[in-house]
PDB file of N, CA and C in Angstrom:
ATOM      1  N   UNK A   1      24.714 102.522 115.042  1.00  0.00           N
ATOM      2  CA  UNK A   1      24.047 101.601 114.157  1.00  0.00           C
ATOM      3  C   UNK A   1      22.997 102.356 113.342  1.00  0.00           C
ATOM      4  N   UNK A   2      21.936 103.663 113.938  1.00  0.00           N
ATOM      5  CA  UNK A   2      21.377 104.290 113.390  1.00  0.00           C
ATOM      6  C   UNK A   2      21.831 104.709 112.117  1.00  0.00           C
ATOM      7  N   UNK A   3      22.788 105.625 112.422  1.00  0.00           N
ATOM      8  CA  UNK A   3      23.265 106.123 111.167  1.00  0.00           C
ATOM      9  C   UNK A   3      23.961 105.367 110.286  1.00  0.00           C
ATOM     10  N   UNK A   4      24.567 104.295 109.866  1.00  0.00           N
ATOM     11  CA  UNK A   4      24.949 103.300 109.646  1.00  0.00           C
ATOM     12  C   UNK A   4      23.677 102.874 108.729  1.00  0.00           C
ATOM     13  N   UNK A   5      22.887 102.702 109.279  1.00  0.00           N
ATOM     14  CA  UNK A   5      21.565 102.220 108.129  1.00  0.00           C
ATOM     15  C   UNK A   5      21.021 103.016 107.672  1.00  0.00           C
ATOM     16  N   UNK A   6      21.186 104.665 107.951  1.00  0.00           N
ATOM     17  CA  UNK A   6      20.614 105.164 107.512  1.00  0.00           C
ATOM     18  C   UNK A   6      20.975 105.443 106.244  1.00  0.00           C
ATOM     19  N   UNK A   7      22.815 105.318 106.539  1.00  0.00           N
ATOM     20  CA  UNK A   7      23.502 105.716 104.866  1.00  0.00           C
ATOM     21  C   UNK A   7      23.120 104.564 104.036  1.00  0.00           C
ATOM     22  N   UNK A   8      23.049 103.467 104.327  1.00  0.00           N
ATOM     23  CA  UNK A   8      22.838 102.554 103.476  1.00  0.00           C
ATOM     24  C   UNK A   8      21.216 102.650 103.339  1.00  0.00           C
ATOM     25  N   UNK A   9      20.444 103.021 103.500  1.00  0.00           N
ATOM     26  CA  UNK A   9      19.260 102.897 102.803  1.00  0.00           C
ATOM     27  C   UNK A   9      19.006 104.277 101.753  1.00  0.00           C
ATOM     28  N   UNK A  10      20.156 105.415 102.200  1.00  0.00           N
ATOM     29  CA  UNK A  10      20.225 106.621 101.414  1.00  0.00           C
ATOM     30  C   UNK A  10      21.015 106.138 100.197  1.00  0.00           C
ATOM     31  N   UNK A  11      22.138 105.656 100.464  1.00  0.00           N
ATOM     32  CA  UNK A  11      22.776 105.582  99.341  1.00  0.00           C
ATOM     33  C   UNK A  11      23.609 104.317  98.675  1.00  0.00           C
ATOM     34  N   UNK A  12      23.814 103.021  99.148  1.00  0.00           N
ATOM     35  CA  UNK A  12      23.835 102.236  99.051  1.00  0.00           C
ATOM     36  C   UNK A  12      23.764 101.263  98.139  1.00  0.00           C
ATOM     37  N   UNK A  13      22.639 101.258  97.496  1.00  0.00           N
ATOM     38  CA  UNK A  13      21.829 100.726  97.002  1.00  0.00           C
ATOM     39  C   UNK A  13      21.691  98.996  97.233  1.00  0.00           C
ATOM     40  N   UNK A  14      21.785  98.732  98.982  1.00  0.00           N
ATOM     41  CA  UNK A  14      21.967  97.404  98.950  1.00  0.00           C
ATOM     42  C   UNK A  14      20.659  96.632  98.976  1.00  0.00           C
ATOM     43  N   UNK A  15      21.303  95.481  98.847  1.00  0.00           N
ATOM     44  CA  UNK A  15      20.450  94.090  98.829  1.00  0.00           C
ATOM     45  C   UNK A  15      20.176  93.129  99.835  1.00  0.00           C
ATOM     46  N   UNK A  16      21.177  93.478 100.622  1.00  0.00           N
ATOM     47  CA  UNK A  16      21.299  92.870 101.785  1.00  0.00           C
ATOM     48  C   UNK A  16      22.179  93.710 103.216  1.00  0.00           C
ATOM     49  N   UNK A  17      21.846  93.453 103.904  1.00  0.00           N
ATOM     50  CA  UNK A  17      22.992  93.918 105.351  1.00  0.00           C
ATOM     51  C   UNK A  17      22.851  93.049 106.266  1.00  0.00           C
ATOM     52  N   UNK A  18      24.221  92.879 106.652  1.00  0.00           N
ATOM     53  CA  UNK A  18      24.132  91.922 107.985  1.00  0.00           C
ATOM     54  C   UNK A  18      24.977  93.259 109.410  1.00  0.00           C
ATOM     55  N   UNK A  19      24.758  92.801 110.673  1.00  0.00           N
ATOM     56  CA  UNK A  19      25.431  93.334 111.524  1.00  0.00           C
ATOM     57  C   UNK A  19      24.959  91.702 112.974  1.00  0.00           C
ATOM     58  N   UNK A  20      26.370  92.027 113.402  1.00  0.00           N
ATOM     59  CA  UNK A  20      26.685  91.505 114.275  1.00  0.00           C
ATOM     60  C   UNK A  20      27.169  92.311 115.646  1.00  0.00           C
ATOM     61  N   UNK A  21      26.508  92.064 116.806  1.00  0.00           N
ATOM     62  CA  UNK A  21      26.639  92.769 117.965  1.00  0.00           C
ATOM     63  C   UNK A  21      26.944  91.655 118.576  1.00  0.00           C
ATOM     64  N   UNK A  22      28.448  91.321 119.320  1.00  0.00           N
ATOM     65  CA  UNK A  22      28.770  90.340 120.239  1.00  0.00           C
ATOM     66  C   UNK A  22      29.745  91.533 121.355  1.00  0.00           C
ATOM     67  N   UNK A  23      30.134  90.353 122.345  1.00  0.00           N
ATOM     68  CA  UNK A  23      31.303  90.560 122.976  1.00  0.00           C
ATOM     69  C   UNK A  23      30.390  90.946 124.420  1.00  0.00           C
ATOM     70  N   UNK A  24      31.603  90.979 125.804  1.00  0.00           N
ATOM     71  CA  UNK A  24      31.265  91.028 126.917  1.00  0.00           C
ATOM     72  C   UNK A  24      31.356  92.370 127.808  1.00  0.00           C
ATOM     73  N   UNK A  25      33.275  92.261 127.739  1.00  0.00           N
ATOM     74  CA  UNK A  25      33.790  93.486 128.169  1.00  0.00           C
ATOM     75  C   UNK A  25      34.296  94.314 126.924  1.00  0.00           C
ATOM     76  N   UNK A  26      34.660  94.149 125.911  1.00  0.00           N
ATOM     77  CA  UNK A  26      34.671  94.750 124.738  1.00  0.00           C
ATOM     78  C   UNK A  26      33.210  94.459 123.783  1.00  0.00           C
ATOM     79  N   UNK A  27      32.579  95.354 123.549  1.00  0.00           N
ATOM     80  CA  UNK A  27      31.509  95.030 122.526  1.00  0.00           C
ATOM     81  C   UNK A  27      31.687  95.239 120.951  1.00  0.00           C
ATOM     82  N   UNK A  28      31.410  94.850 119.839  1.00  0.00           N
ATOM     83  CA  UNK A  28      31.742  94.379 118.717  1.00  0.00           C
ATOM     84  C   UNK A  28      30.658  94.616 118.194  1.00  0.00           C
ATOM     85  N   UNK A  29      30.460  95.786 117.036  1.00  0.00           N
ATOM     86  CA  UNK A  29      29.320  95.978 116.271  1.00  0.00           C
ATOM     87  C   UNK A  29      30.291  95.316 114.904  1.00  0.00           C
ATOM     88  N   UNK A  30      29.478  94.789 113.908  1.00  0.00           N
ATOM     89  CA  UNK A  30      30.042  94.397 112.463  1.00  0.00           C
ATOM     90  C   UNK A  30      28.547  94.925 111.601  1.00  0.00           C
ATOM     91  N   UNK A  31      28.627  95.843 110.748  1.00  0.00           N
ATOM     92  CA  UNK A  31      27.924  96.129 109.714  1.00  0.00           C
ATOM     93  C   UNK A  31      28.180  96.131 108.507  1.00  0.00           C
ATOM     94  N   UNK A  32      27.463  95.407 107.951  1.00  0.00           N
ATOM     95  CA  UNK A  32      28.045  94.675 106.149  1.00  0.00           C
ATOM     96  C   UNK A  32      27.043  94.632 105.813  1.00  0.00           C
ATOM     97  N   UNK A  33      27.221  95.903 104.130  1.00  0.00           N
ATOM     98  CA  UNK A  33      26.128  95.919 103.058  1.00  0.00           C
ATOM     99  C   UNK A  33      26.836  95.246 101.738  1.00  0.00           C
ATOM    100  N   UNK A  34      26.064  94.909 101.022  1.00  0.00           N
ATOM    101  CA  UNK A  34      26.562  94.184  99.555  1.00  0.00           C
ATOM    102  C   UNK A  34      26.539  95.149  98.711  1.00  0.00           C
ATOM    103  N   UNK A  35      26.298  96.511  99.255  1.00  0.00           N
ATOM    104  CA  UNK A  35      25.726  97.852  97.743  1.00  0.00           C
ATOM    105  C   UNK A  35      26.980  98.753  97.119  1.00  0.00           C
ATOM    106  N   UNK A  36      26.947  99.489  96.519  1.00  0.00           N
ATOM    107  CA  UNK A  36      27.797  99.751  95.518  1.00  0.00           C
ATOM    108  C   UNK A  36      29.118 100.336  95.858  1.00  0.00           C
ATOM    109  N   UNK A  37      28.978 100.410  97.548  1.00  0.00           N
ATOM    110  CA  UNK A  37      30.827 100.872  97.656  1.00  0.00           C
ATOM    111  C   UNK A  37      30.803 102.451  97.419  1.00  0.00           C
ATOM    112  N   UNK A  38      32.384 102.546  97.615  1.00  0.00           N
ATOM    113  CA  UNK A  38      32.556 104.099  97.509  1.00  0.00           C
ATOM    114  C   UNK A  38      34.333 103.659  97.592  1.00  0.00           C
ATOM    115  N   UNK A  39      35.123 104.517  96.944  1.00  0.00           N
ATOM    116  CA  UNK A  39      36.260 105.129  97.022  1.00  0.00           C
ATOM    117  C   UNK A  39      36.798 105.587  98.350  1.00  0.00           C
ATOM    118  N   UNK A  40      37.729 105.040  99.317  1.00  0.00           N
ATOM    119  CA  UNK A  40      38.219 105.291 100.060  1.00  0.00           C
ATOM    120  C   UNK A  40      38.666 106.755 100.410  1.00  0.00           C
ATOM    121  N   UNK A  41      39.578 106.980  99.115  1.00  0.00           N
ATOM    122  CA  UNK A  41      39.897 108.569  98.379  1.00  0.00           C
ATOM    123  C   UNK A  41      38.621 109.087  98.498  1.00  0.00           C
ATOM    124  N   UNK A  42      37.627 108.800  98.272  1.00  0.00           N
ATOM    125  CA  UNK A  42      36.762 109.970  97.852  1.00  0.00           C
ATOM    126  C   UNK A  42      35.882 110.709  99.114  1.00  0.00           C
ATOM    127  N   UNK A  43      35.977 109.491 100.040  1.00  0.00           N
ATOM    128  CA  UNK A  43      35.778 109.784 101.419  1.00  0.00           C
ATOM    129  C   UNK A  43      35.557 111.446 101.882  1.00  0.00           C
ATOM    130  N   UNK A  44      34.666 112.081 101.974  1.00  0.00           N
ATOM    131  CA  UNK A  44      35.020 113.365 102.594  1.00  0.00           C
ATOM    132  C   UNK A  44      34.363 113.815 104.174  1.00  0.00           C
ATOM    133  N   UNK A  45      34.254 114.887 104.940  1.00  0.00           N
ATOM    134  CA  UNK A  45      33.940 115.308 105.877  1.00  0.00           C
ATOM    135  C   UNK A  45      32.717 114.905 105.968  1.00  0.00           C
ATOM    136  N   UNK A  46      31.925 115.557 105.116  1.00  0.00           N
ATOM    137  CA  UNK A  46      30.491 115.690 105.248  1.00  0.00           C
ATOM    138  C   UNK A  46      29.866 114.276 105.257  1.00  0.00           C
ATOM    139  N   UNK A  47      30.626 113.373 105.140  1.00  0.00           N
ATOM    140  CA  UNK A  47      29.700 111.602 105.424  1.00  0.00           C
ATOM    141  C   UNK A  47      29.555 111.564 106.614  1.00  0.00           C
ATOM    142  N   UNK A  48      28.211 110.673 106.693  1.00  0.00           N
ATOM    143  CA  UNK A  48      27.968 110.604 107.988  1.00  0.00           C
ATOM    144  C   UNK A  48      28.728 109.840 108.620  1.00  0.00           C
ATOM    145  N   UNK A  49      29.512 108.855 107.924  1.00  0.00           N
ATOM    146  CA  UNK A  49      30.248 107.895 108.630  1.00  0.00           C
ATOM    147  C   UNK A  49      31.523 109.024 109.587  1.00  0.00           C
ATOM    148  N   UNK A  50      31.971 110.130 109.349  1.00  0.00           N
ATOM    149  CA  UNK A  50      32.635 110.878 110.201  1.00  0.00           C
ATOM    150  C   UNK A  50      31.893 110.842 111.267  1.00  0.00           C
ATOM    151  N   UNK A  51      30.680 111.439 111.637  1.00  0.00           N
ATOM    152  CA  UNK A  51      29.929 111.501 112.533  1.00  0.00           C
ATOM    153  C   UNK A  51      30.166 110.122 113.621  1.00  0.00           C
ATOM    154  N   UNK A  52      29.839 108.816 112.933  1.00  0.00           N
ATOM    155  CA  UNK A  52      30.060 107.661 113.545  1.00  0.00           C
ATOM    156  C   UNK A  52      31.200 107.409 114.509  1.00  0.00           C
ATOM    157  N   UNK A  53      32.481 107.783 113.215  1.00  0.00           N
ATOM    158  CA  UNK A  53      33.847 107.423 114.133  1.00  0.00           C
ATOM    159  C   UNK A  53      34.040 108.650 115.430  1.00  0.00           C
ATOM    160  N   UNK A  54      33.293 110.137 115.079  1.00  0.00           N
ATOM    161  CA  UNK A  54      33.261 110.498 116.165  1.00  0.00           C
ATOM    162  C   UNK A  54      33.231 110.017 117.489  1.00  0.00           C
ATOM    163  N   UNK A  55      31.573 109.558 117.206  1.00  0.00           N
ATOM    164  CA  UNK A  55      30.825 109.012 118.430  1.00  0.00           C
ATOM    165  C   UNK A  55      31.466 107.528 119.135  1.00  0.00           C
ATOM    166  N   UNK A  56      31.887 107.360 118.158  1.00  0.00           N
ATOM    167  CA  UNK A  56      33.004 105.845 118.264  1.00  0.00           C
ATOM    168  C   UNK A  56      34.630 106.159 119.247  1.00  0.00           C
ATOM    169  N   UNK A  57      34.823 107.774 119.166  1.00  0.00           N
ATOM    170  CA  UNK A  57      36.432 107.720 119.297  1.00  0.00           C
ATOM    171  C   UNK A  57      35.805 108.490 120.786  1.00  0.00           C
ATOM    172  N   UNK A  58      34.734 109.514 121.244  1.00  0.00           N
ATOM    173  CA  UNK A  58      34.127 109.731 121.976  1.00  0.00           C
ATOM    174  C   UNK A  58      33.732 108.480 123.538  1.00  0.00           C
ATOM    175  N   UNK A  59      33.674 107.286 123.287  1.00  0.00           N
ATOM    176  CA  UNK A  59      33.605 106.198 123.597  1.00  0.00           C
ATOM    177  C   UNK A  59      34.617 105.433 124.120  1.00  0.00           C
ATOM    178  N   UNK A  60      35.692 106.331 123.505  1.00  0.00           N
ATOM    179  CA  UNK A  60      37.127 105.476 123.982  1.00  0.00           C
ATOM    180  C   UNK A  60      37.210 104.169 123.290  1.00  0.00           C
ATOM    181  N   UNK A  61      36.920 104.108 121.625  1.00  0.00           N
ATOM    182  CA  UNK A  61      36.452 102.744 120.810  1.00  0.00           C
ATOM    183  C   UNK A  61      37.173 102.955 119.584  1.00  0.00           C
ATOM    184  N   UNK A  62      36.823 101.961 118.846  1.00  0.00           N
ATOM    185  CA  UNK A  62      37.804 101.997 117.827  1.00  0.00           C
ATOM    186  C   UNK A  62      36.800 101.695 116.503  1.00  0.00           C
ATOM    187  N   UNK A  63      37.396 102.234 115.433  1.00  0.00           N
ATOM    188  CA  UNK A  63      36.659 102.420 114.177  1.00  0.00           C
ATOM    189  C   UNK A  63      37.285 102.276 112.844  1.00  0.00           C
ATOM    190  N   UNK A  64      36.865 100.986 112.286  1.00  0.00           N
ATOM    191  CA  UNK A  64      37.284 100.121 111.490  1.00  0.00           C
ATOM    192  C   UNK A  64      35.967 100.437 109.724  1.00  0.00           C
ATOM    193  N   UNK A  65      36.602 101.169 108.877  1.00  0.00           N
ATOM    194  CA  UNK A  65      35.810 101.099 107.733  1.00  0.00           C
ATOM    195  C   UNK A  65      36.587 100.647 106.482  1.00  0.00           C
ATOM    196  N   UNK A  66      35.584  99.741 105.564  1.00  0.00           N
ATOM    197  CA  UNK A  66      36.581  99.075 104.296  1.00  0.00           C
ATOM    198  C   UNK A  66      35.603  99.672 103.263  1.00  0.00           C
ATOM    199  N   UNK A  67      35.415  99.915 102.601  1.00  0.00           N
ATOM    200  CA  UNK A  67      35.058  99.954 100.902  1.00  0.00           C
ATOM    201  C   UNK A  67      35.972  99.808  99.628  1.00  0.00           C
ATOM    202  N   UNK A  68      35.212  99.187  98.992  1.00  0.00           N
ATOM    203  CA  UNK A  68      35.802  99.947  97.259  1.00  0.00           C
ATOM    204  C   UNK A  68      34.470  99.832  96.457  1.00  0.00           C
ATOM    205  N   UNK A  69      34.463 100.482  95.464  1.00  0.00           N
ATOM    206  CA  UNK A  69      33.401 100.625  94.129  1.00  0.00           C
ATOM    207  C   UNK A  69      32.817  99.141  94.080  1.00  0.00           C
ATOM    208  N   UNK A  70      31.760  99.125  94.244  1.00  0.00           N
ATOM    209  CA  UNK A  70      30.822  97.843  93.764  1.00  0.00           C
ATOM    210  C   UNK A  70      31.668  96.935  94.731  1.00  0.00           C
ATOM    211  N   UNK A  71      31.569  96.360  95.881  1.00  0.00           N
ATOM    212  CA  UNK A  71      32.339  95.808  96.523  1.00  0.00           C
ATOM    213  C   UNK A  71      31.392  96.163  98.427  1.00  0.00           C
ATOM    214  N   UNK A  72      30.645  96.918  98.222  1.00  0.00           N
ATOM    215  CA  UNK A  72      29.985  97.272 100.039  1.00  0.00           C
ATOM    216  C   UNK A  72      30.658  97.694 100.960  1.00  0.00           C
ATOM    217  N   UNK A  73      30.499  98.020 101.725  1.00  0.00           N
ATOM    218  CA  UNK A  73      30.779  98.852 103.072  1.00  0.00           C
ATOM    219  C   UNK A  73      30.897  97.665 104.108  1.00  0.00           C
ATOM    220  N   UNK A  74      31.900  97.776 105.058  1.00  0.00           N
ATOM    221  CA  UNK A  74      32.203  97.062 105.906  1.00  0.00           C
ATOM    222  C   UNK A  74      32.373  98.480 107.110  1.00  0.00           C
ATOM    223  N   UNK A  75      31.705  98.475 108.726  1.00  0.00           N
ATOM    224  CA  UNK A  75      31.875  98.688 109.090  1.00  0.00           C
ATOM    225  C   UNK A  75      31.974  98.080 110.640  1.00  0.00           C
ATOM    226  N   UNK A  76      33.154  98.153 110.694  1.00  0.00           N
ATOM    227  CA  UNK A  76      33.703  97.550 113.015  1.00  0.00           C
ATOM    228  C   UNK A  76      33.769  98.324 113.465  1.00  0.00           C
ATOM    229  N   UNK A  77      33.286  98.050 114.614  1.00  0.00           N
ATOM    230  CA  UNK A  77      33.034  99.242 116.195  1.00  0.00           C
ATOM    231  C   UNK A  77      33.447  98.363 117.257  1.00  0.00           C
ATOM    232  N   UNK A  78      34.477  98.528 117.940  1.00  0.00           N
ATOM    233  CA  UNK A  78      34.563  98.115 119.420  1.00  0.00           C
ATOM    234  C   UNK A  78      35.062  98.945 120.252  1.00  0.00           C
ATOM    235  N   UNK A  79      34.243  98.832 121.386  1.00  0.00           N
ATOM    236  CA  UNK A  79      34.227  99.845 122.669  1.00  0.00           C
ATOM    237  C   UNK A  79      34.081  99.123 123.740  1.00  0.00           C
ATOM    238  N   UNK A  80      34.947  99.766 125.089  1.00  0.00           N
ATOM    239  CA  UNK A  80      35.009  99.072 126.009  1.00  0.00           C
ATOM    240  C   UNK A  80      33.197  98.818 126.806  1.00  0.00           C
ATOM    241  N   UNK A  81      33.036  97.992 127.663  1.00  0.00           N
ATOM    242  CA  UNK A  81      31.525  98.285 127.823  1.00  0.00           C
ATOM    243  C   UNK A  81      32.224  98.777 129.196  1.00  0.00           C
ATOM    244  N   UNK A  82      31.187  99.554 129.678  1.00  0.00           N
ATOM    245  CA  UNK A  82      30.777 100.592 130.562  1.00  0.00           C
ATOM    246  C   UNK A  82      30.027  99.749 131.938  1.00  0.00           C
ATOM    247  N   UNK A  83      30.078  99.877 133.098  1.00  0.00           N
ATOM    248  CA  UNK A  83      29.063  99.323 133.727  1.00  0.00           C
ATOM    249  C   UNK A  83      28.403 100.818 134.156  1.00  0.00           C
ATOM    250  N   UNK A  84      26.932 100.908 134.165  1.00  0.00           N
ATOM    251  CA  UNK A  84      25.953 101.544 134.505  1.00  0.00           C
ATOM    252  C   UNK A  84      26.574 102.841 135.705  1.00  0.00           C
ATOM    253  N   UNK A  85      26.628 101.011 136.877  1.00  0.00           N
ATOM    254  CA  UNK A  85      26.504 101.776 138.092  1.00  0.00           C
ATOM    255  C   UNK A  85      28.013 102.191 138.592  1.00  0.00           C
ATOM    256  N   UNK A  86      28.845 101.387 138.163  1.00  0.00           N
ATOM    257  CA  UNK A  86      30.498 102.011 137.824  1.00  0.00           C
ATOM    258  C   UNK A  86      30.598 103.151 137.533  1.00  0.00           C
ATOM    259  N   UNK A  87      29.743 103.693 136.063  1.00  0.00           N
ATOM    260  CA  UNK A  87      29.279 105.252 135.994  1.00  0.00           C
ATOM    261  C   UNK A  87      29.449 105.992 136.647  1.00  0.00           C
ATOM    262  N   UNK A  88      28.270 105.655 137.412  1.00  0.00           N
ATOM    263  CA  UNK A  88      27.456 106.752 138.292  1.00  0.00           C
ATOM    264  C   UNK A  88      28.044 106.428 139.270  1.00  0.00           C
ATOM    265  N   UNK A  89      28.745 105.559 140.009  1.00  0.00           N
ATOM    266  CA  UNK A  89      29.559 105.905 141.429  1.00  0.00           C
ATOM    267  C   UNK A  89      30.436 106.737 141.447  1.00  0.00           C
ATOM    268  N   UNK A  90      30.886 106.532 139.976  1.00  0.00           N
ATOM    269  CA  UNK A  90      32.411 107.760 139.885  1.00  0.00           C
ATOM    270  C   UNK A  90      31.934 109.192 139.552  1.00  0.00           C
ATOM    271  N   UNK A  91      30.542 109.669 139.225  1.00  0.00           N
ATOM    272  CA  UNK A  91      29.956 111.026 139.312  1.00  0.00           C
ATOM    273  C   UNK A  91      30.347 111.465 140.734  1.00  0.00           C
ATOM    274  N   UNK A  92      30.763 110.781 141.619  1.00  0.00           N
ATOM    275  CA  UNK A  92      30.656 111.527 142.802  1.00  0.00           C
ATOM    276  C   UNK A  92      32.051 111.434 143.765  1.00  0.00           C
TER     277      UNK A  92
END
């Protein structure tokens, strides 16, 4: 979500953002800006949004991005949730 706002306050130029965090055993991020979009095509490495789907595919999650020109950024994240101590029992 960090980085996610961070591009949109870098480059964006929005007016608004909404995000939605639901769900139980699957969790559900939704991040939606109204700002000027970008070209799917034009997409390259160096966005941070790579970084994201990293940390997203890292997670065992899935990574959902929409744009076009003047049109905003849509970004979905769902990942399984984790229990804590499920974790850490299986460290050992």
């Amino acid at each position: 979500m960090q980085e996610a706002l961070t591009n949109i306050s870098k480059y964006a130029r929005a007016e608004n953002v909404s995000i939605t965090l639901s769900g139980n055993e699957i969790i559900s991020l939704l991040i939606v800006d109204d700002g000027i979009g970008f070209s799917m095509n034009a997409m390259t490495r160096n966005m941070g949004l790579n970084g994201i789907r990293d940390r997203v595919t890292f997670l065992q999650g899935e990574f959902e991005l929409a744009s076009k020109p003047g049109r905003g950024v849509s970004i979905h994240i769902e990942f399984p949730r984790v229990s804590y101590f499920r974790r850490r029992s299986s460290d050992y």
